[in-house]
N, C-alpha and C. Protein backbone atom coordinates (compact mmCIF):
# COMPACT_ATOMS: atom_id res chain seq x y z
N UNK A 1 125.71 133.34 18.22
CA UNK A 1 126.52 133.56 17.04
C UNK A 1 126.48 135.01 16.59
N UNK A 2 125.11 135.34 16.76
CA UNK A 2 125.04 137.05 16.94
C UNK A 2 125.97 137.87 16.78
N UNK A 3 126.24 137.71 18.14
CA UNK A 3 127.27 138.27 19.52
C UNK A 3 128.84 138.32 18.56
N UNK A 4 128.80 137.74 17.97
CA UNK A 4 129.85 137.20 17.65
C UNK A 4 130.63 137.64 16.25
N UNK A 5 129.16 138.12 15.25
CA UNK A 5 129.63 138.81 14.17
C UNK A 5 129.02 137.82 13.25
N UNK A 6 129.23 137.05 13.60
CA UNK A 6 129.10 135.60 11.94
C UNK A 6 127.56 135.92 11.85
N UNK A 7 127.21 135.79 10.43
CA UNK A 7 125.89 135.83 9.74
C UNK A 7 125.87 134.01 9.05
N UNK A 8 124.84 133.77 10.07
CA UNK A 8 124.81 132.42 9.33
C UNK A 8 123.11 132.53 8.74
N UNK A 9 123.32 132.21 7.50
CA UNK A 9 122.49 132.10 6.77
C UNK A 9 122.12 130.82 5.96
N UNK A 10 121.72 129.79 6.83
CA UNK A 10 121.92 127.73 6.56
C UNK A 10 120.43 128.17 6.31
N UNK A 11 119.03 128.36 6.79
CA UNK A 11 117.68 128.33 6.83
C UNK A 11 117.35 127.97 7.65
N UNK A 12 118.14 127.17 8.78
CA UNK A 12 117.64 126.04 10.19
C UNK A 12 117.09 127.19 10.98
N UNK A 13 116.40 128.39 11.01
CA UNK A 13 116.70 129.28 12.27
C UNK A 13 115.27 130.43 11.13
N UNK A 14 115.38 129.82 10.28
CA UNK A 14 113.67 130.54 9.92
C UNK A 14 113.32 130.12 8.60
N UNK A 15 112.69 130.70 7.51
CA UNK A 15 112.54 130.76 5.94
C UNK A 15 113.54 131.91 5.20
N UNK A 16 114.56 131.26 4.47
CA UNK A 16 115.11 132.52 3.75
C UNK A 16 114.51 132.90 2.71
N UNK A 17 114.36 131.92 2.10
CA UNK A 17 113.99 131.91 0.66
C UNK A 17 112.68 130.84 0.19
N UNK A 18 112.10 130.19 1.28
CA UNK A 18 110.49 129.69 1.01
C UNK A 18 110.00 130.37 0.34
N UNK A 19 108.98 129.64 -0.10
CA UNK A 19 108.00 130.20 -1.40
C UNK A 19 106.85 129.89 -0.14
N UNK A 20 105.59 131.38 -0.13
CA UNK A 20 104.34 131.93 0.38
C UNK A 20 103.91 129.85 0.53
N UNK A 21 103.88 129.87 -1.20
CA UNK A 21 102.54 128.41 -1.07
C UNK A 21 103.01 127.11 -0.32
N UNK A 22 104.18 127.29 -0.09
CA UNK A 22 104.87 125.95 0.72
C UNK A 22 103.73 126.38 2.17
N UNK A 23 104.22 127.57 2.71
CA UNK A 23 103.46 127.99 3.60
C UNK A 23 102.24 127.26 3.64
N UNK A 24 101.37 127.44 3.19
CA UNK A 24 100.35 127.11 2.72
C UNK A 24 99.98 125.90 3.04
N UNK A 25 100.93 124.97 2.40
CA UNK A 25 100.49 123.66 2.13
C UNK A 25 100.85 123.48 3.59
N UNK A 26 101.64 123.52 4.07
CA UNK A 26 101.97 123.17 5.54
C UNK A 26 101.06 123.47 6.43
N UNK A 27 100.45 124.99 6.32
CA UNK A 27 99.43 125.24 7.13
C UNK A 27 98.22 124.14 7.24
N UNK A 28 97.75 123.61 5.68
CA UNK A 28 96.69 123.23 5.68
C UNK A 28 96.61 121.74 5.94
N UNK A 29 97.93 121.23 5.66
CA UNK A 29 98.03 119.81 6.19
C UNK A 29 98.25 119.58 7.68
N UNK A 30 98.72 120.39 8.21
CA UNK A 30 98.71 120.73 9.79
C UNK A 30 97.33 120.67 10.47
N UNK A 31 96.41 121.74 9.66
CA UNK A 31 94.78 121.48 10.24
C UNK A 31 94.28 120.34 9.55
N UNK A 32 94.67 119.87 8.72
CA UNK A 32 93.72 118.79 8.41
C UNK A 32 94.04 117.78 9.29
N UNK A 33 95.32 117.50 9.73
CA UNK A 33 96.04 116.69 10.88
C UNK A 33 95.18 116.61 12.47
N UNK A 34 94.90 118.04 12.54
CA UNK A 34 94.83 118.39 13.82
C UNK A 34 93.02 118.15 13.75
N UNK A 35 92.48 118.60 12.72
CA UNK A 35 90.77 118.00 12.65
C UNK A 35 90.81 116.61 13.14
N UNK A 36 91.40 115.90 12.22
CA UNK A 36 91.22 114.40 12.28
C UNK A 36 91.30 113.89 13.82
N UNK A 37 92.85 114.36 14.13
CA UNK A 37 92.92 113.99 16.11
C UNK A 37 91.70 114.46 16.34
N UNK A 38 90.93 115.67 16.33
CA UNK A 38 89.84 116.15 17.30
C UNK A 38 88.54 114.76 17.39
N UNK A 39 88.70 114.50 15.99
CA UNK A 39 87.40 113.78 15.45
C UNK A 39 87.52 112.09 16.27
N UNK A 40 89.01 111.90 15.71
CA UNK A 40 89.37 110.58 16.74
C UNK A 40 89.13 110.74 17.86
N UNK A 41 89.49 111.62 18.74
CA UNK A 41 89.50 112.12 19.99
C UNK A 41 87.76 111.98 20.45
N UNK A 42 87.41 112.67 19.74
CA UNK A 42 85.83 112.79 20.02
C UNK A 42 85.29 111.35 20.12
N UNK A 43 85.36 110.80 18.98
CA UNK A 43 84.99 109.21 19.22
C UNK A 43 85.01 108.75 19.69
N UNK A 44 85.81 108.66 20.36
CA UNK A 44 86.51 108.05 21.15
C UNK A 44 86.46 108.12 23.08
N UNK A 45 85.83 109.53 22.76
CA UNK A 45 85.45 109.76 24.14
C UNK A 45 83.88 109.42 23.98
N UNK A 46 82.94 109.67 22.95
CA UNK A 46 81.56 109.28 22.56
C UNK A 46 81.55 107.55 23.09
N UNK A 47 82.33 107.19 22.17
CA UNK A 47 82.17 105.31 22.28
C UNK A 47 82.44 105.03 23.83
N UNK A 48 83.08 105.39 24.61
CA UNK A 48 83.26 104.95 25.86
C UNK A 48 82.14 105.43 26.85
N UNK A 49 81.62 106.72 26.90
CA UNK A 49 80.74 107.64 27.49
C UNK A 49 79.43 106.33 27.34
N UNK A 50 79.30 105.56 25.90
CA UNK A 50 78.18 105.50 25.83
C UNK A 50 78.32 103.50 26.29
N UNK A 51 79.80 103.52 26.32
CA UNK A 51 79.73 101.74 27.10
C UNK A 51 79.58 101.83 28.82
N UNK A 52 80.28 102.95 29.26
CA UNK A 52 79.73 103.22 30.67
C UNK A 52 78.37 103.37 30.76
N UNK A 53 77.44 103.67 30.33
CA UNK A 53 75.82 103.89 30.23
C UNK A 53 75.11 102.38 29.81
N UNK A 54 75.85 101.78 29.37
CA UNK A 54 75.13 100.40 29.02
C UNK A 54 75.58 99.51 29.92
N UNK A 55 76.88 99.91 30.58
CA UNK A 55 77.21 98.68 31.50
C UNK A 55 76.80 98.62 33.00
N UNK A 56 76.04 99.94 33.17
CA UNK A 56 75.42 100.02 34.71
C UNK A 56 74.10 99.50 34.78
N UNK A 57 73.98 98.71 35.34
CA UNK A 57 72.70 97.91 35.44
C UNK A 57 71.58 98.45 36.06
């Protein structure tokens, strides 16, 4: 659209006019998101690690 001359200015294509703390909140709900998977994740590999060890005779 560039190329082309037209200035489109919709927001789909970055932040025009976001506010910093939206930022923010997104950032931090993103890691709190992404902790939690690790933690599930972890468990999850713990709980199995430790049924293979009990089930070998």
């Amino acid at each position: 659209m560039f190329w082309r001359g037209l200035d489109i200015s919709c927001g789909c294509f970055g932040p025009s006019d976001s506010a910093p703390t939206q930022m923010w909140l997104t950032l931090g709900r993103d890691l709190v998101f992404m902790l939690a998977s690790l933690v599930l994740t972890w468990l999850h590999a713990h709980n199995t690690a430790q049924e293979r060890q009990n089930s070998c005779p």
